[in-house]
C-alpha atoms as a PDB file:
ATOM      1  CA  UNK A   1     -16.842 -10.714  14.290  1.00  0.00           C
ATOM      2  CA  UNK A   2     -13.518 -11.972  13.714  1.00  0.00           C
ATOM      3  CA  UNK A   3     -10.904 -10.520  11.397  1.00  0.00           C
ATOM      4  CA  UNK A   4      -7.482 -11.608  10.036  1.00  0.00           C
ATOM      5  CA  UNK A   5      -4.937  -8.567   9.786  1.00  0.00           C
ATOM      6  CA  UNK A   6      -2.070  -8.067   7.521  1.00  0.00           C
ATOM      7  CA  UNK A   7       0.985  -5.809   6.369  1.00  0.00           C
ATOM      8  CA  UNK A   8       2.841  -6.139   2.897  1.00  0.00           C
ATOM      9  CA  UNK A   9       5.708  -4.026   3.257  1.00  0.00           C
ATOM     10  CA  UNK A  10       7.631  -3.412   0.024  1.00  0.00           C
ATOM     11  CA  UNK A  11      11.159  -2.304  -0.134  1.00  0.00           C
ATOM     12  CA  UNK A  12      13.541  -1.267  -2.864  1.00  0.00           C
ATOM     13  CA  UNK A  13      15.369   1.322  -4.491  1.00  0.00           C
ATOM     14  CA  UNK A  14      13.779   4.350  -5.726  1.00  0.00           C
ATOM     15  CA  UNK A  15      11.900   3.806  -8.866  1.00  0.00           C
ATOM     16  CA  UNK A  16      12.015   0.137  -8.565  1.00  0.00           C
ATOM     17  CA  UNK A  17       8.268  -0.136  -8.991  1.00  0.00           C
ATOM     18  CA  UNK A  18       7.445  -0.200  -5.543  1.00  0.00           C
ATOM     19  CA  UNK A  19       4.184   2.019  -5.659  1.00  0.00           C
ATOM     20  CA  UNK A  20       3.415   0.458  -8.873  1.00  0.00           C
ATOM     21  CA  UNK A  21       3.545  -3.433  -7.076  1.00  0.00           C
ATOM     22  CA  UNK A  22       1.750  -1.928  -4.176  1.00  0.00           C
ATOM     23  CA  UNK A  23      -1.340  -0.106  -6.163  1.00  0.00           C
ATOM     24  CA  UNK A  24      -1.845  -3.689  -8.063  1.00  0.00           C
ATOM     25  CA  UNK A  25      -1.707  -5.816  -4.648  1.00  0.00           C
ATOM     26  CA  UNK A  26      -4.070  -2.965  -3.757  1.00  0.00           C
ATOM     27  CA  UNK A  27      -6.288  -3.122  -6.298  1.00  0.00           C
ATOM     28  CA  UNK A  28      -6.846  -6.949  -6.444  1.00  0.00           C
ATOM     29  CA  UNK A  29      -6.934  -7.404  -3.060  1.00  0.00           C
ATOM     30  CA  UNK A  30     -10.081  -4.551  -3.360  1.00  0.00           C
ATOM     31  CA  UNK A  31     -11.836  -6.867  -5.996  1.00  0.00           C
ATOM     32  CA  UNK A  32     -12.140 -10.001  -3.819  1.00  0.00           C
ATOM     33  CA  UNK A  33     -14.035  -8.034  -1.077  1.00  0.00           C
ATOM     34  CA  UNK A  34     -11.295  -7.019   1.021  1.00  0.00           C
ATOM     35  CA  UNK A  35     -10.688  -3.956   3.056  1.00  0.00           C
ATOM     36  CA  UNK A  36      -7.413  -2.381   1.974  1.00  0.00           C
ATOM     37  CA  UNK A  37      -5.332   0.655   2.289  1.00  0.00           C
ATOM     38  CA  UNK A  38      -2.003   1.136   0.032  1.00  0.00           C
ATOM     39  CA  UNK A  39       0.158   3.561   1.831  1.00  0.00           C
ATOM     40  CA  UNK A  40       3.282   4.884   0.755  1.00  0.00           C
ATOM     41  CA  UNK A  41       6.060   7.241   1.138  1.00  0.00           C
ATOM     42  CA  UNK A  42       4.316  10.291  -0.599  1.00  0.00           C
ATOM     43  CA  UNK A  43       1.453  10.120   1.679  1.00  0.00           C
ATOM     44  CA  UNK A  44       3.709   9.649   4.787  1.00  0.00           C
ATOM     45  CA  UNK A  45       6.124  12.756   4.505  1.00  0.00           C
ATOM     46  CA  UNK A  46       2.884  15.010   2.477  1.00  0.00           C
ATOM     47  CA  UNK A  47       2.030  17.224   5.684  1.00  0.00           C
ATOM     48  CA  UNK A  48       5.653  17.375   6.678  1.00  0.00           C
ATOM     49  CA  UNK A  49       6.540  18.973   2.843  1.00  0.00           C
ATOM     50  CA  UNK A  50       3.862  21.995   4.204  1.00  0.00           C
END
């Protein structure tokens, strides 16, 4: 089975509304069916902050 693969990669300054544009992507890209993932910068540097 085939698959098509993708990255959105969303830059900006801080509080630009870059988690906020990502979570939506996200979220409608979850509602048609698709298999999704929205990672960002908290989630990155979280074990590092330990």
């Amino acid at each position: 089975m085939w698959h098509h693969s993708a990255i959105l990669w969303f830059t900006g300054l801080s509080g630009a509304g870059k988690s906020t544009l990502a979570n939506a992507v996200n979220s409608a890209l979850f509602k048609q069916g698709l298999a999704c993932y929205a990672l960002g910068g908290d989630n990155i540097r979280w074990p590092a902050s330990l």
